[in-house]
Protein backbone atom coordinates (compact mmCIF):
# COMPACT_ATOMS: atom_id res chain seq x y z
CA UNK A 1 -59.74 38.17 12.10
CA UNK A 2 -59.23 42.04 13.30
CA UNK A 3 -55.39 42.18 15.38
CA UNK A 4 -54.69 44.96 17.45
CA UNK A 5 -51.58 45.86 19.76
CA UNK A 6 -51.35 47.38 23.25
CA UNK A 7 -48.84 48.21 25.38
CA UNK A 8 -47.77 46.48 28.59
CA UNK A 9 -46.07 47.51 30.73
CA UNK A 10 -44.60 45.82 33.86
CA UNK A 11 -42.90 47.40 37.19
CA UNK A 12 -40.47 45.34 38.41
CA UNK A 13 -39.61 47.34 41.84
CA UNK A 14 -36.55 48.46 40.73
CA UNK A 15 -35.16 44.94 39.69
CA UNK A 16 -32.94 45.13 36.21
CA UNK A 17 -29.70 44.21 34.11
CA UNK A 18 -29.04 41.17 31.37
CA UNK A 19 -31.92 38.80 31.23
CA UNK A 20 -33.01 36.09 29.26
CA UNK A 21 -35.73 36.00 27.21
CA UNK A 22 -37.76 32.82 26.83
CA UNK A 23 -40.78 33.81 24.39
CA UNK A 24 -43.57 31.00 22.91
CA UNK A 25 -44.88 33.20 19.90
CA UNK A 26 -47.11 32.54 16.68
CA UNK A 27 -48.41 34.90 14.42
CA UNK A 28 -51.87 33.33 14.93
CA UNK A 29 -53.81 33.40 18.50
CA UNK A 30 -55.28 29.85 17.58
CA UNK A 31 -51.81 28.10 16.85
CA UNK A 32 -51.29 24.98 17.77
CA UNK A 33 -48.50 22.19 17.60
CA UNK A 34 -50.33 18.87 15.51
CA UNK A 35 -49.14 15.48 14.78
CA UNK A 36 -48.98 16.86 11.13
CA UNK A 37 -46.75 20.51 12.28
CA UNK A 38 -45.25 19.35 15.43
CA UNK A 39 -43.24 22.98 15.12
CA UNK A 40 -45.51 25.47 14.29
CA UNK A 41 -45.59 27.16 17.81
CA UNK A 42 -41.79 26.75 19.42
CA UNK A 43 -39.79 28.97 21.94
CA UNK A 44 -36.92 30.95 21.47
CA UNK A 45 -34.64 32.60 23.59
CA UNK A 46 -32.36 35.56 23.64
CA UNK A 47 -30.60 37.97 26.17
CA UNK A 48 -32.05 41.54 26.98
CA UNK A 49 -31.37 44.07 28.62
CA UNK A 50 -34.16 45.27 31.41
CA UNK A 51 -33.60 48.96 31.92
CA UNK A 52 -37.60 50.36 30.69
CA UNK A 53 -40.29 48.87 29.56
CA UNK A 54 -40.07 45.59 26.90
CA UNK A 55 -42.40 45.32 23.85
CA UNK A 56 -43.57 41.96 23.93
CA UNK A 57 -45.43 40.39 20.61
CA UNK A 58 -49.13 39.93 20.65
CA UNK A 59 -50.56 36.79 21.90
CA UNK A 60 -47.33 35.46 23.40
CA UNK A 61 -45.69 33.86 26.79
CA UNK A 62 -42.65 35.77 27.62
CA UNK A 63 -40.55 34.76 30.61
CA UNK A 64 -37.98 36.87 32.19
CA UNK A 65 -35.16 34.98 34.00
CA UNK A 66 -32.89 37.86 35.62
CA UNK A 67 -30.12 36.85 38.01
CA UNK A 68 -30.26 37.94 41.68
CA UNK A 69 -27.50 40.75 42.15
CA UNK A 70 -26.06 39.67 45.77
């Protein structure tokens, strides 16, 4: 199977700082969790910080959680 990469990227108006990072991530597009590999697609999580534009792996879920500033 032929892979390429592209870039995202997302305005966020403005909004920035420490995030977390919740990313679901395999190095296959067709990956799947099985009775028999119950792990082979998991999340993990890490702090960023959101001051430009994020490079985000191929054929992933990425959630931003960013406090509100108030």
């Amino acid at each position: 199977m032929a892979t390429r990469t592209a870039t995202v990227l997302v305005d966020l108006g403005g909004i920035g700082g420490p995030a977390q990072r919740i990313t679901i991530w395999a190095d296959d597009p067709a990956a799947a969790n099985t009775p028999d590999d119950p792990d082979r697609v998991v999340s993990s999580e890490d702090q960023v910080e959101v001051d430009g534009p994020l490079v985000l792996p191929p054929h992933s879920h990425v959630t931003l959680v960013i406090p509100s500033s108030r």
